[in-house]
Each structure stands twice: as C-alpha cells, then as structure tokens.
C-alpha atoms as a PDB file:
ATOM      1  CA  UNK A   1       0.000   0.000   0.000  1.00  0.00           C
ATOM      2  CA  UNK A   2       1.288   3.617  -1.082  1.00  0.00           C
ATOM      3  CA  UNK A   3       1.680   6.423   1.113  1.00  0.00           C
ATOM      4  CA  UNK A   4       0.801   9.913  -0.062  1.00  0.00           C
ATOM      5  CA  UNK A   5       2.606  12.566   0.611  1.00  0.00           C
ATOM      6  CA  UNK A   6       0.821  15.643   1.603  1.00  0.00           C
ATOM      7  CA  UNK A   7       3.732  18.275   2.195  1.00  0.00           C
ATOM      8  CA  UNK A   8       7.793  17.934   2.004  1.00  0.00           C
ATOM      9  CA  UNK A   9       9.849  20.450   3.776  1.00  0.00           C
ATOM     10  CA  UNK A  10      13.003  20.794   1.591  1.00  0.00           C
ATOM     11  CA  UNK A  11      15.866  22.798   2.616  1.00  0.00           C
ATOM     12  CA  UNK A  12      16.610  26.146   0.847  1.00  0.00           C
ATOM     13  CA  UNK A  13      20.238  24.774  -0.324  1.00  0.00           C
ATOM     14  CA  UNK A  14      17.983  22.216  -2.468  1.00  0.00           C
ATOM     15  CA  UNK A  15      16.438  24.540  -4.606  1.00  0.00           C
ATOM     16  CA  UNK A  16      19.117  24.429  -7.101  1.00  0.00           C
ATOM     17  CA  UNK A  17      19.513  20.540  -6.810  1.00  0.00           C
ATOM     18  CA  UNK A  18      19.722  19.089 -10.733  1.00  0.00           C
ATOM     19  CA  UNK A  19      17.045  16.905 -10.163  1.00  0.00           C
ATOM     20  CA  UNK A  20      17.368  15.621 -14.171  1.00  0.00           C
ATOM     21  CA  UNK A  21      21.548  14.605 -12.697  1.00  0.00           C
ATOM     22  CA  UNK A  22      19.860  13.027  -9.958  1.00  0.00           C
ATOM     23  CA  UNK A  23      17.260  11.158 -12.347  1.00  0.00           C
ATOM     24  CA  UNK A  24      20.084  10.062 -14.669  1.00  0.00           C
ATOM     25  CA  UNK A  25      22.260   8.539 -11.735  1.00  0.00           C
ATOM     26  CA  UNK A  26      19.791   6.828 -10.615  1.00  0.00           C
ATOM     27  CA  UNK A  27      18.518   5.587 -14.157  1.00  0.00           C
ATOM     28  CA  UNK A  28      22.462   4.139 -14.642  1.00  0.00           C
ATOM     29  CA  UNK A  29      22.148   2.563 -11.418  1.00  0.00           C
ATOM     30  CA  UNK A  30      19.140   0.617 -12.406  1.00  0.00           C
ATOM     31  CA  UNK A  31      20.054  -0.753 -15.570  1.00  0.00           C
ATOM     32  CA  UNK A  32      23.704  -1.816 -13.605  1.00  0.00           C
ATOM     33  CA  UNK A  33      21.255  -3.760 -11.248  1.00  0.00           C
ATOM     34  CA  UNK A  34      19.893  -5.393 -14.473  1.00  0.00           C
ATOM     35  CA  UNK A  35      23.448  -5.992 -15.823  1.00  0.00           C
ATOM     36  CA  UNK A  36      23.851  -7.348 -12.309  1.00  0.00           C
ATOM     37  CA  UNK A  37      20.695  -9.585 -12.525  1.00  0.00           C
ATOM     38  CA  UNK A  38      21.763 -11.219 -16.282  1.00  0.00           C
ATOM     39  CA  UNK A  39      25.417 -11.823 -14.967  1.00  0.00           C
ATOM     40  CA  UNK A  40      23.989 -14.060 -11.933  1.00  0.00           C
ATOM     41  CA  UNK A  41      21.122 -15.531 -14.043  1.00  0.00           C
ATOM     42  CA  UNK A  42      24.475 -16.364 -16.341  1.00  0.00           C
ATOM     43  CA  UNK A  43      26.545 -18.315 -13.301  1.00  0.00           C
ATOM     44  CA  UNK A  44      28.782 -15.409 -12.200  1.00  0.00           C
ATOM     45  CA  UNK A  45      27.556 -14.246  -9.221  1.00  0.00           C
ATOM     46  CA  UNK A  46      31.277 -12.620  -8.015  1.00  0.00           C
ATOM     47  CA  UNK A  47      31.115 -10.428 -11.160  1.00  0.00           C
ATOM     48  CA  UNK A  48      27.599  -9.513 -10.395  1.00  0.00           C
ATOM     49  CA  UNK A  49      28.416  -8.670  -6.592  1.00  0.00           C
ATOM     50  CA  UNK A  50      31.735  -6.632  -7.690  1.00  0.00           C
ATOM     51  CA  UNK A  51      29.370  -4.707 -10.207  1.00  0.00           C
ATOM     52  CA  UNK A  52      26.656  -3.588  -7.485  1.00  0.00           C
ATOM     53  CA  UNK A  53      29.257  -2.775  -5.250  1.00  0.00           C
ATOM     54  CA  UNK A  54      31.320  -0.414  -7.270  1.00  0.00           C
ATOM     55  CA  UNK A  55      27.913   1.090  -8.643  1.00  0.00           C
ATOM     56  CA  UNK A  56      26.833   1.903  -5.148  1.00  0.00           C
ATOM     57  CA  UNK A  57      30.326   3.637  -4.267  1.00  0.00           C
ATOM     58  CA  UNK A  58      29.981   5.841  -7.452  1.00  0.00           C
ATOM     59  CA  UNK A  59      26.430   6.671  -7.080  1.00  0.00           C
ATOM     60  CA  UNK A  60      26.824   7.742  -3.619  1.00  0.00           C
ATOM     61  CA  UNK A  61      30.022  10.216  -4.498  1.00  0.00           C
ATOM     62  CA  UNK A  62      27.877  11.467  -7.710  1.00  0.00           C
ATOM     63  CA  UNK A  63      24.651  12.173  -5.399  1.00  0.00           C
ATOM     64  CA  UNK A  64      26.896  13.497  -2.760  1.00  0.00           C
ATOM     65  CA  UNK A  65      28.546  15.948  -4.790  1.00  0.00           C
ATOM     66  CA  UNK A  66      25.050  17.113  -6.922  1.00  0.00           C
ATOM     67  CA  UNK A  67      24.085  17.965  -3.297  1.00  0.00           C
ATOM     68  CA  UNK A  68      27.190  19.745  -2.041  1.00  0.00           C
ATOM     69  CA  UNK A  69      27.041  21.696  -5.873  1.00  0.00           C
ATOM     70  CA  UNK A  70      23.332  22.851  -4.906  1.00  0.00           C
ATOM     71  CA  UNK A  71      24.693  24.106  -1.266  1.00  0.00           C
ATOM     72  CA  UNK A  72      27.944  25.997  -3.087  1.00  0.00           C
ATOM     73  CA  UNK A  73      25.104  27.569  -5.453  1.00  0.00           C
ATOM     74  CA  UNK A  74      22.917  28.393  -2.844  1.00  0.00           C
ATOM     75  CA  UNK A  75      25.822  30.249  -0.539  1.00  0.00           C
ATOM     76  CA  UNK A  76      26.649  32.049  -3.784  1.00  0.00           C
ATOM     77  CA  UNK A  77      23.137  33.329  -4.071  1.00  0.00           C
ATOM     78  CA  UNK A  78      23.085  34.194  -0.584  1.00  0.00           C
ATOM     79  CA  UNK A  79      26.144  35.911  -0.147  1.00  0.00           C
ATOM     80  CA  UNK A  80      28.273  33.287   1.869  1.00  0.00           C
END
C-alpha cells in the first residue's frame, strides 16, 4: 500500500539541486542492477556482486557531490 505525501519540507540549499543529474544517476544505477541480474542468471555471481558494489560507491560520491554543488550555489546566491 502507497503512502501519499501531503507536504515535504526541503531545505533552501535544495532549490538548485539538478534533479534531471539526480534522475540520470539513478537511471544508470538501475540498468547496472539489471546488468547485475543477467550476470547471476548467467553463473557469475562474483562479477555480479563486484558490479553492485562499485555502482553503489559511485552513485553515492555522484549524489553526494550534486548535493554539495546545490549548497555551493545556494551560498553564492546568498552571499556566503
């Protein structure tokens, strides 16, 4: 059963968050976990492991820094 959500609070500093970035990281990440899914289907469940791993690592730096570029933009705007 779905939630809905009737208000978000976002912070300020996300206003300037490249949500289409975030959308395409996350996009990559999904067909990896389908890459992921073929190579274990295929007998080679190490490769498949190694594969989700490294994707995680990068998607968390690449999310991580989209947020820390929206924070730098919104200190710029604010005078920081």
């Amino acid at each position: 059963m779905s939630k809905k959500v009737r208000s978000v609070r976002v912070p300020k500093e996300f206003e300037t968050l490249n949500l289409s970035g975030m959308i395409r990281e996350c996009e990559k990440h999904l067909r990896d976990i389908e890459s992921a899914t073929l190579l274990k289907q295929q007998g080679n469940p190490d490769a498949a492991e190694a594969l989700i791993k490294a994707r995680q690592q990068d998607l968390g730096r690449k999310v991580g820094k989209l947020v820390w570029e929206a924070r730098v933009q919104f200190g710029k705007t604010r005078g920081d």
